[in-house]
PDB file of N, CA and C in Angstrom:
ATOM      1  N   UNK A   1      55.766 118.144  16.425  1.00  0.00           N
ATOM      2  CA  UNK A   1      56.071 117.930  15.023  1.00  0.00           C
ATOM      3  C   UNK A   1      54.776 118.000  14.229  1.00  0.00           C
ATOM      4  N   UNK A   2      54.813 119.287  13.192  1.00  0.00           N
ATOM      5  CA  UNK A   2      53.550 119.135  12.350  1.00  0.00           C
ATOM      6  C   UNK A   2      53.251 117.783  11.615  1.00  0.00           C
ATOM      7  N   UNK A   3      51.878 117.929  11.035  1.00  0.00           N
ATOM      8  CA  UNK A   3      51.976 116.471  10.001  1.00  0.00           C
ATOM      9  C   UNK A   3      52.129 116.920   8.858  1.00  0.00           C
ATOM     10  N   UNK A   4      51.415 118.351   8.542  1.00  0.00           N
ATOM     11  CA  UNK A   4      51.013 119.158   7.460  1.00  0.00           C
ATOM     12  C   UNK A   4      52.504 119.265   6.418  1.00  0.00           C
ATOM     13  N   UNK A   5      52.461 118.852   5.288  1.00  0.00           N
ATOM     14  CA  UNK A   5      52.892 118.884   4.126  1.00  0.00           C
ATOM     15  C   UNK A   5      53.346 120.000   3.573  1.00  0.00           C
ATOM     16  N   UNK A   6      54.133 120.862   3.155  1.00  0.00           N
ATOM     17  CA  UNK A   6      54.305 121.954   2.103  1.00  0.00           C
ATOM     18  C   UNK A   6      53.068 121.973   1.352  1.00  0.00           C
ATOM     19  N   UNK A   7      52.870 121.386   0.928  1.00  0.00           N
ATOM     20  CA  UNK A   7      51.414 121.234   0.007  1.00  0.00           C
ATOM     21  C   UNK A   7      50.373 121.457   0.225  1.00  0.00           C
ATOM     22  N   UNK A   8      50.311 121.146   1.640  1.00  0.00           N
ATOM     23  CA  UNK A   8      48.624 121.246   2.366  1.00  0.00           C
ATOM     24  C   UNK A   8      48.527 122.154   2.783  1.00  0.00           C
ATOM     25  N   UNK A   9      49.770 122.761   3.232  1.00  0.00           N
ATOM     26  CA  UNK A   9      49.368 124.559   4.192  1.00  0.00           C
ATOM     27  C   UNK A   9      49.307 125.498   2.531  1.00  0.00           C
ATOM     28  N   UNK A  10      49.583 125.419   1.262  1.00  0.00           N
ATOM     29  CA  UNK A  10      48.826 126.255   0.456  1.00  0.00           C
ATOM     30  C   UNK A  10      47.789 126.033   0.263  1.00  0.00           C
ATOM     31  N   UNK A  11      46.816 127.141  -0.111  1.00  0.00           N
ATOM     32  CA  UNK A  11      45.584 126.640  -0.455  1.00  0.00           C
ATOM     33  C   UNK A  11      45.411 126.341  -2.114  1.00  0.00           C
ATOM     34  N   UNK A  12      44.657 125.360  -2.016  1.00  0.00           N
ATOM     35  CA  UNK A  12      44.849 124.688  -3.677  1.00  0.00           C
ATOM     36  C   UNK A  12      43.569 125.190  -4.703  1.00  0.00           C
ATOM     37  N   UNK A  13      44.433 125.559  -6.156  1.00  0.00           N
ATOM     38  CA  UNK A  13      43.465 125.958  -6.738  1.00  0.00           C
ATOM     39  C   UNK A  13      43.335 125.471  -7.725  1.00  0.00           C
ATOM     40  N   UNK A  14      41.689 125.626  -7.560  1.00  0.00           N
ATOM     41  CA  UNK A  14      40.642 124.756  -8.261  1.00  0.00           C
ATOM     42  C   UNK A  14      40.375 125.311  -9.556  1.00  0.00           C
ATOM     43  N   UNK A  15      40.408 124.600 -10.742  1.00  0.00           N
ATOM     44  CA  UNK A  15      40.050 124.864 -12.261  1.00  0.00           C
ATOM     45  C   UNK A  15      39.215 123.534 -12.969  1.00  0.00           C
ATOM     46  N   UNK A  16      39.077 123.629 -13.745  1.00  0.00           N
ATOM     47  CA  UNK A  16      38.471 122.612 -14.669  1.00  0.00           C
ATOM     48  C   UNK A  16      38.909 122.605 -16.162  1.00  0.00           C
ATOM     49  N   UNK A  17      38.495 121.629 -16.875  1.00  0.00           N
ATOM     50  CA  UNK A  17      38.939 121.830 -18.427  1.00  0.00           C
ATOM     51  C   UNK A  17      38.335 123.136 -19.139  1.00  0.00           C
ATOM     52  N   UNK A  18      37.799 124.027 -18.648  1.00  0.00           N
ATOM     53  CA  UNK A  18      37.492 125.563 -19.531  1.00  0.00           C
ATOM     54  C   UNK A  18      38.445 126.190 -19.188  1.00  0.00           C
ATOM     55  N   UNK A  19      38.711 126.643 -17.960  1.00  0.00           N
ATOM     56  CA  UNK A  19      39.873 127.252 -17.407  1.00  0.00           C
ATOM     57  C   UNK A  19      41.269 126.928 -17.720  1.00  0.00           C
ATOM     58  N   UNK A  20      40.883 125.498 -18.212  1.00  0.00           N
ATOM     59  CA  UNK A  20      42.762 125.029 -18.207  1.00  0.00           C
ATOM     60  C   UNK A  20      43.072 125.267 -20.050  1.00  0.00           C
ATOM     61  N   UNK A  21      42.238 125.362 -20.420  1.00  0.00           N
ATOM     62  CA  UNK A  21      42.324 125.748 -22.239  1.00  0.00           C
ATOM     63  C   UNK A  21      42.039 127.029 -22.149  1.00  0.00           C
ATOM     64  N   UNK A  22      41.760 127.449 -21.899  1.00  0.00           N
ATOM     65  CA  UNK A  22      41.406 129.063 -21.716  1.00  0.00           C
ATOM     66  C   UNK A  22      42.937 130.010 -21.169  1.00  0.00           C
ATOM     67  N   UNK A  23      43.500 129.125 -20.190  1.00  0.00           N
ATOM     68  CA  UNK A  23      44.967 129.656 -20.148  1.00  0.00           C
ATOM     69  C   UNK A  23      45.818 129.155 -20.948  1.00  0.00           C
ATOM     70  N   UNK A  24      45.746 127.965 -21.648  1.00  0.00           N
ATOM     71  CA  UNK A  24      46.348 127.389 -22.803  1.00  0.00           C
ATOM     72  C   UNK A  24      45.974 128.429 -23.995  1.00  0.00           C
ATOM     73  N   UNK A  25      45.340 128.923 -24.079  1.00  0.00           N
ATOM     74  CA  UNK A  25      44.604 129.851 -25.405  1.00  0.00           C
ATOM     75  C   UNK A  25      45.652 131.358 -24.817  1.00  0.00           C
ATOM     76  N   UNK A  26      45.297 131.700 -23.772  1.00  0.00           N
ATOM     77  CA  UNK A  26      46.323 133.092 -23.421  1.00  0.00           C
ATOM     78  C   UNK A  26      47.817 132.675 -23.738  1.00  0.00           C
ATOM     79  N   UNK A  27      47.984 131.438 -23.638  1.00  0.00           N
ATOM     80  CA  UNK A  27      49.623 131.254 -23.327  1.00  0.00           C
ATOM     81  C   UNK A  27      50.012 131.147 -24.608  1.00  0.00           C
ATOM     82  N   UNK A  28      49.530 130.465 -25.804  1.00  0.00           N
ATOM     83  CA  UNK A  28      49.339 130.334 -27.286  1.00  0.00           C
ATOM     84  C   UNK A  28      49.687 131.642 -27.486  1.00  0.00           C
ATOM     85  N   UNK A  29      48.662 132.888 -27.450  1.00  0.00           N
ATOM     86  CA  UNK A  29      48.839 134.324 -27.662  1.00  0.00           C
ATOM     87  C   UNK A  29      50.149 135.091 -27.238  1.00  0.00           C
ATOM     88  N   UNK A  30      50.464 134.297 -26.550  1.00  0.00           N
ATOM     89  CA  UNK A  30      51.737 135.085 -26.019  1.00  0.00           C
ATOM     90  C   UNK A  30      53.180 134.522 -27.031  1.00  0.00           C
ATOM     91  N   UNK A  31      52.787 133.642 -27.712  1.00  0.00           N
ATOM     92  CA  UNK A  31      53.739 133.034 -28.565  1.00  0.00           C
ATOM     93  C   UNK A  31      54.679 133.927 -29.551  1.00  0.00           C
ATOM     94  N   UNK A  32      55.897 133.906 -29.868  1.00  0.00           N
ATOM     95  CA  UNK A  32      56.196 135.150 -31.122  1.00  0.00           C
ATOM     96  C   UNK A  32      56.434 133.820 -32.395  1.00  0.00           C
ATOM     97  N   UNK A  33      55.896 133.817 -33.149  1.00  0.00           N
ATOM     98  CA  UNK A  33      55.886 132.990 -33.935  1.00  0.00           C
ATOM     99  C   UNK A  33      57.036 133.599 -35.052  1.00  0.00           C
ATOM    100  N   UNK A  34      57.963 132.736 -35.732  1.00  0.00           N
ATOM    101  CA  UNK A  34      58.736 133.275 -36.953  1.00  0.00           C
ATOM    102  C   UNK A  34      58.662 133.717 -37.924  1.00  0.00           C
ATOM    103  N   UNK A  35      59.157 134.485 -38.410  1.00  0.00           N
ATOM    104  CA  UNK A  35      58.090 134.761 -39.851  1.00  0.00           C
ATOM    105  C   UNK A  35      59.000 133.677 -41.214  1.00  0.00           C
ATOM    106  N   UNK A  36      58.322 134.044 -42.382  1.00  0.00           N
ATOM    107  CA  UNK A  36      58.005 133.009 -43.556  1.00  0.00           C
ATOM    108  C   UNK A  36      60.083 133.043 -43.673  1.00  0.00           C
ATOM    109  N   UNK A  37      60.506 134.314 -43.763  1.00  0.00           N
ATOM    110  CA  UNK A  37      61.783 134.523 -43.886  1.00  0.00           C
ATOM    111  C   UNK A  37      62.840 133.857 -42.828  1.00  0.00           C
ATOM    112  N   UNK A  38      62.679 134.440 -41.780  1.00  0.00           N
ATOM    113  CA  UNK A  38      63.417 133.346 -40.439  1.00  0.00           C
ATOM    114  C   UNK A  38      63.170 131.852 -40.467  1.00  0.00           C
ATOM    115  N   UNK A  39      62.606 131.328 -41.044  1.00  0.00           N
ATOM    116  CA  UNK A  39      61.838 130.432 -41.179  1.00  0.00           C
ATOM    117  C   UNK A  39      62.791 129.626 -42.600  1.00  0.00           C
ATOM    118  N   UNK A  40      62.678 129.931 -43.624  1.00  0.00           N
ATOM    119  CA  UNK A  40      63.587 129.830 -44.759  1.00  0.00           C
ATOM    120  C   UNK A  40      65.275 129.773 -44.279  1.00  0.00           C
ATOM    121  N   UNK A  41      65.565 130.643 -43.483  1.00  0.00           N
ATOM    122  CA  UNK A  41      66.731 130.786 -43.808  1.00  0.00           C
ATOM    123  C   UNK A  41      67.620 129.891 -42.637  1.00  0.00           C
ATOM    124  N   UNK A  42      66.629 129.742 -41.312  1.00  0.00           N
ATOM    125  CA  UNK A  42      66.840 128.462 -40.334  1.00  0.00           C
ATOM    126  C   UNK A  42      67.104 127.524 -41.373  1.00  0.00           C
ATOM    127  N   UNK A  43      66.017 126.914 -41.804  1.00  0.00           N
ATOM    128  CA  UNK A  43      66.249 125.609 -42.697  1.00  0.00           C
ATOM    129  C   UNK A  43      67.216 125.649 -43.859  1.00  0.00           C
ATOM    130  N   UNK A  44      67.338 126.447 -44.876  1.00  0.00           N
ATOM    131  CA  UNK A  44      68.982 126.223 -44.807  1.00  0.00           C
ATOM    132  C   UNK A  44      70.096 126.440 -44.381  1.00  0.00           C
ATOM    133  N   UNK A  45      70.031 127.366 -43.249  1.00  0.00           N
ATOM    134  CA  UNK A  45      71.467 126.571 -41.949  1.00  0.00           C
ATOM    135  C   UNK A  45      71.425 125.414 -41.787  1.00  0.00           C
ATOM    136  N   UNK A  46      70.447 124.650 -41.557  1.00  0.00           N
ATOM    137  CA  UNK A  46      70.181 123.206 -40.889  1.00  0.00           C
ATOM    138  C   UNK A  46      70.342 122.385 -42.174  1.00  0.00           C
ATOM    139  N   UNK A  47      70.028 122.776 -43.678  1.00  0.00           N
ATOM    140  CA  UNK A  47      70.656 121.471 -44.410  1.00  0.00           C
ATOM    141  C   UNK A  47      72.233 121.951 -44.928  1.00  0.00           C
ATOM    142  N   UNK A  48      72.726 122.898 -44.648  1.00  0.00           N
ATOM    143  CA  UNK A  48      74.287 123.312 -45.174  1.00  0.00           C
ATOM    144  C   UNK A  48      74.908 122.856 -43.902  1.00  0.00           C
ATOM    145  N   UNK A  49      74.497 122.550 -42.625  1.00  0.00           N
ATOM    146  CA  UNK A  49      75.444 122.084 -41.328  1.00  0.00           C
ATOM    147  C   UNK A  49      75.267 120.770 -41.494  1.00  0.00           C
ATOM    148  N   UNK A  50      73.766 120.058 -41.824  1.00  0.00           N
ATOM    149  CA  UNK A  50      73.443 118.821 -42.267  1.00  0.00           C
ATOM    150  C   UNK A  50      74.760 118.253 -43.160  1.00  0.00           C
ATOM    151  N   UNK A  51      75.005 118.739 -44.064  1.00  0.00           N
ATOM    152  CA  UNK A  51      75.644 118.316 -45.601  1.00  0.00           C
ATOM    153  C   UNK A  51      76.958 118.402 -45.250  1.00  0.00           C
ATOM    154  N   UNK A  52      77.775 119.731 -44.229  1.00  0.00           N
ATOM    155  CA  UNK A  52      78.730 119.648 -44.031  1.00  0.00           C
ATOM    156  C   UNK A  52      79.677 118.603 -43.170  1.00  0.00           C
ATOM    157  N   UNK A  53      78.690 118.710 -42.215  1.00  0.00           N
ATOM    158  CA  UNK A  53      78.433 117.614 -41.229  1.00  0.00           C
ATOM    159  C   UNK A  53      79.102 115.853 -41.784  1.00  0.00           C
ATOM    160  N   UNK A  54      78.205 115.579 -42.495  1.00  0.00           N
ATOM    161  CA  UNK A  54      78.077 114.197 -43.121  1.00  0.00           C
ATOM    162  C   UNK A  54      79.366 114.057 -44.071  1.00  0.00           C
ATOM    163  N   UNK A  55      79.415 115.215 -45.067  1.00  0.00           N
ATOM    164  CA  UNK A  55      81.299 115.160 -45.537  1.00  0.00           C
ATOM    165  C   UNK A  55      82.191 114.937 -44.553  1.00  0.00           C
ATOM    166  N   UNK A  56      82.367 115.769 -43.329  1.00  0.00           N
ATOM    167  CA  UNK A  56      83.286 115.814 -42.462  1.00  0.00           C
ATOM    168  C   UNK A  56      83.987 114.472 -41.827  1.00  0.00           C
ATOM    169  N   UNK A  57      82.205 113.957 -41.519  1.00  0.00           N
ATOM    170  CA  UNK A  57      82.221 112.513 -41.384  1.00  0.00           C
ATOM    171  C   UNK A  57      82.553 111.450 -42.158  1.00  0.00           C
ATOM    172  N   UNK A  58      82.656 111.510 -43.461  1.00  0.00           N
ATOM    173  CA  UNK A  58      82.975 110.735 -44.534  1.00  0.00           C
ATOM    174  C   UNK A  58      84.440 110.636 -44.471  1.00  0.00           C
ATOM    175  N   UNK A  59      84.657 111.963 -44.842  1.00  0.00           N
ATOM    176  CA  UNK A  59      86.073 111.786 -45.071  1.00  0.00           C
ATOM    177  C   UNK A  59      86.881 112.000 -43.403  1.00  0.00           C
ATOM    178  N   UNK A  60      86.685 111.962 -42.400  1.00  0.00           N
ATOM    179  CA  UNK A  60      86.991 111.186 -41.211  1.00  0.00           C
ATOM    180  C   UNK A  60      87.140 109.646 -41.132  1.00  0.00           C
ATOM    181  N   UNK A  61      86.010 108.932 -41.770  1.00  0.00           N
ATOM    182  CA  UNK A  61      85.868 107.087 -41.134  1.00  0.00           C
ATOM    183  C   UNK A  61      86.865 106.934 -42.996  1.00  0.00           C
ATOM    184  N   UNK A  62      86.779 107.680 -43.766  1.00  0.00           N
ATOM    185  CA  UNK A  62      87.574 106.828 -45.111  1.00  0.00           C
ATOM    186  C   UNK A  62      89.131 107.024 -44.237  1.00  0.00           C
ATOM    187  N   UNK A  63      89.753 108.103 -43.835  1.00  0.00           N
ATOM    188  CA  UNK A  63      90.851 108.367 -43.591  1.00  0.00           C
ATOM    189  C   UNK A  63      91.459 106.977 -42.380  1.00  0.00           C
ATOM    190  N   UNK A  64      90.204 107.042 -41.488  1.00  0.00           N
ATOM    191  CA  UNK A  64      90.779 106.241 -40.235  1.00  0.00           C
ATOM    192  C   UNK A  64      90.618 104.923 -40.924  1.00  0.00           C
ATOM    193  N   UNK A  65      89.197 104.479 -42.090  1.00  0.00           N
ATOM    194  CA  UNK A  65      89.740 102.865 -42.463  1.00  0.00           C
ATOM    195  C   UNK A  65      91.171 102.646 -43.211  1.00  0.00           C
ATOM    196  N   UNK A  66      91.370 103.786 -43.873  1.00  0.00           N
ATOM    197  CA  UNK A  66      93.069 103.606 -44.413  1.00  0.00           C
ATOM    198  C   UNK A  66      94.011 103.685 -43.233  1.00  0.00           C
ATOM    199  N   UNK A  67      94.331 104.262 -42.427  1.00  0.00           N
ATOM    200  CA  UNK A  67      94.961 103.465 -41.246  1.00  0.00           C
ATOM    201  C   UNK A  67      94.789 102.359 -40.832  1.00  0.00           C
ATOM    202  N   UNK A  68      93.773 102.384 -40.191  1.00  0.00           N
ATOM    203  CA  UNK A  68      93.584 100.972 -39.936  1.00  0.00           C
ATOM    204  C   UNK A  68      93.600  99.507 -41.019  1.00  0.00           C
ATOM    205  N   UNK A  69      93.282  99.619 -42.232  1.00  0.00           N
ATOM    206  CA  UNK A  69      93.901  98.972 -42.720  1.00  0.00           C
ATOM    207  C   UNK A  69      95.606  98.818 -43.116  1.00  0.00           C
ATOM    208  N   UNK A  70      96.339  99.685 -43.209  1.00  0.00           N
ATOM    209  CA  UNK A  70      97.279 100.223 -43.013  1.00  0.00           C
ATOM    210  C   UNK A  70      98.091  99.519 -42.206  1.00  0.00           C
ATOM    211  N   UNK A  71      97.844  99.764 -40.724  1.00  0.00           N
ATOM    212  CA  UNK A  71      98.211  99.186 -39.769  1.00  0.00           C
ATOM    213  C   UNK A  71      98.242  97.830 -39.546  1.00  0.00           C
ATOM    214  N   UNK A  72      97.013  97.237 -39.903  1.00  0.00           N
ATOM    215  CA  UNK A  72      96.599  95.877 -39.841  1.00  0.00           C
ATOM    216  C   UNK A  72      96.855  94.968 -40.967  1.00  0.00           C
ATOM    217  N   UNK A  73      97.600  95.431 -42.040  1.00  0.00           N
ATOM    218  CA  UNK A  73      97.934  94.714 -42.893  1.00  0.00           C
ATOM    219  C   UNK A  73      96.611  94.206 -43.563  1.00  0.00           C
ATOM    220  N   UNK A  74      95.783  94.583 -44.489  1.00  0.00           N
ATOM    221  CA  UNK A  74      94.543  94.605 -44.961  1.00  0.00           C
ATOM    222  C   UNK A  74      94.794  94.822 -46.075  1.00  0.00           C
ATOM    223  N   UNK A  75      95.481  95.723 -46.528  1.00  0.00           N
ATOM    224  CA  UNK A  75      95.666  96.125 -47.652  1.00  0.00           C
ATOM    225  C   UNK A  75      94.531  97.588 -47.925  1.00  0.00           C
ATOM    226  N   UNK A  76      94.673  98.296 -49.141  1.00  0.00           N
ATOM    227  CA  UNK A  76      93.996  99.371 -49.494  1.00  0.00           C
ATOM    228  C   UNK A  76      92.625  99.151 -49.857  1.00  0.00           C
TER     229      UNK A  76
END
């Protein structure tokens, strides 16, 4: 029965903090960044789903407290 690890039979490689920002700097470059337009028009999808969202929800919990008051004798 070996003792050796998955780990130990690769050989391990050695870097330091230049090397490890230096591939952080290549990997950055490889980025596709959005432009000013994709960018605009994300954010208002995200506040028109935002806004729709929160109506939907409104008039969901008003509907179910009128049942439930309803039900429970609460009154309107």
């Amino acid at each position: 029965m070996s003792t050796e690890t998955d780990n130990e039979s690769e050989p391990r490689r050695r870097g330091g903090p230049f090397r490890f920002f230096g591939e952080v700097r290549a990997e950055a470059r490889k980025v596709t960044w959005a432009t000013r337009q994709e960018v605009t028009v994300s954010t208002i999808m995200v506040v028109i789903m935002g806004v729709t969202a929160a109506i939907f929800f409104f008039l969901v919990d008003s509907l179910l407290r009128l049942l439930v008051s309803l039900v429970l004798g609460f009154g309107g």
